[in-house]
Protein backbone atom coordinates (compact mmCIF):
# COMPACT_ATOMS: atom_id res chain seq x y z
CA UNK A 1 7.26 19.58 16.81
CA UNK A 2 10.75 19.13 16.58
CA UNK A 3 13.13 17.34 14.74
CA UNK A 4 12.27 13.47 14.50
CA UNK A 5 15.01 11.26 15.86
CA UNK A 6 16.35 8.71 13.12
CA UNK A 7 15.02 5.07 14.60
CA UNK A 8 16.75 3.24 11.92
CA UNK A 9 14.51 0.58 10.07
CA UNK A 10 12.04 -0.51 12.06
CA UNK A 11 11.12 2.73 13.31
CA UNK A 12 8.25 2.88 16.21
CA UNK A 13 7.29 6.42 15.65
CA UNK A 14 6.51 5.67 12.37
CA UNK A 15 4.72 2.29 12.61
CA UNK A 16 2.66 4.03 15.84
CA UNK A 17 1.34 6.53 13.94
CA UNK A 18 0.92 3.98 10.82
CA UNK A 19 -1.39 1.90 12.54
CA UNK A 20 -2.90 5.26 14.40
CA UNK A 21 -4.03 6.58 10.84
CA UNK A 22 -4.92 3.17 9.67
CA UNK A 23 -7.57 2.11 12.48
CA UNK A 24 -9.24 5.79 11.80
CA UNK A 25 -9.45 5.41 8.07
CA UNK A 26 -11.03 1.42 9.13
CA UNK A 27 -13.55 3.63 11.84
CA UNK A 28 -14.68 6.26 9.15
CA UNK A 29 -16.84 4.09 7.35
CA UNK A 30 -14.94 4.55 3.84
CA UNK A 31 -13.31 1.62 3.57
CA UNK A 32 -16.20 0.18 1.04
CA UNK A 33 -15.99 3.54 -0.91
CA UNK A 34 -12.23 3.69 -1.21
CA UNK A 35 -11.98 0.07 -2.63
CA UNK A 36 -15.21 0.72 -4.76
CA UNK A 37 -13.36 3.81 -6.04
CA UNK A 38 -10.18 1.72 -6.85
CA UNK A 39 -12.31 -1.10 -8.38
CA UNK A 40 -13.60 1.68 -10.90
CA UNK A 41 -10.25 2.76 -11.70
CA UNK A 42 -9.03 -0.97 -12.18
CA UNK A 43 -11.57 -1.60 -14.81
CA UNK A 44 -11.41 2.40 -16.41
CA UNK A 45 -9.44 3.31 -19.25
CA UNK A 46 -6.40 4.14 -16.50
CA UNK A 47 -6.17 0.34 -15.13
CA UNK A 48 -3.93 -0.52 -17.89
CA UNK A 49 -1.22 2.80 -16.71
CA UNK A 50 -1.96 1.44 -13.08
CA UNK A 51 -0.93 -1.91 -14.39
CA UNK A 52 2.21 -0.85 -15.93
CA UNK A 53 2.90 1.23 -12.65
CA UNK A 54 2.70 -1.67 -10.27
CA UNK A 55 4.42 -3.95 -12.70
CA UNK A 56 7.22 -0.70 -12.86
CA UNK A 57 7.68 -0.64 -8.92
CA UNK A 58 7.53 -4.56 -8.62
CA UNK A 59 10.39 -4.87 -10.86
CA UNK A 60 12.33 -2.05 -8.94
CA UNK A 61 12.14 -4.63 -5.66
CA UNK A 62 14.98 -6.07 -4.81
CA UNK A 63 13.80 -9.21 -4.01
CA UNK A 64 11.82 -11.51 -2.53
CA UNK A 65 11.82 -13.72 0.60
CA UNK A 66 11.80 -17.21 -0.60
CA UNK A 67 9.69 -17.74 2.02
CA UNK A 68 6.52 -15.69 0.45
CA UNK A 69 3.95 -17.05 -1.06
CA UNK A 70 2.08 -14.45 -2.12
CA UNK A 71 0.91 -14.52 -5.68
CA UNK A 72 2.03 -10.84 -6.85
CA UNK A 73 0.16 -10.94 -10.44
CA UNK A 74 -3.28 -11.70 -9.10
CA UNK A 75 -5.52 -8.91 -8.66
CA UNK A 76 -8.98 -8.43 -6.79
């Protein structure tokens, strides 16, 4: 393979292969298994350092688009 061209943000190469790996993780089945398996860890001993982590890397975004709704501090 050779050297990846840069495609600047928005890059297709990247989002191709994204979505590639994405609808074969959806077609293997473990979809139920993986969130079961990050349920566990949510409600383990380690959900409070996974807490702290997202709360770290939310705080390290720059910001948001005042257009979002999204509720960021509710969790499944």
């Amino acid at each position: 393979m050779g050297k990846q061209q840069n495609e600047g943000e928005g890059n297709r190469t990247a989002a191709k292969e994204y979505n590639k790996e994405t609808k074969e993780f959806v077609k293997s089945g473990r979809v139920g298994e993986a969130a079961a398996e990050a349920r566990r860890a949510m409600n383990s001993a380690e959900g409070k350092d996974l807490d702290a982590a997202h709360d770290k890397a939310a705080a390290h975004a720059k910001e948001h688009d005042p257009e979002e709704t999204r509720d960021y501090k509710r969790r499944n």
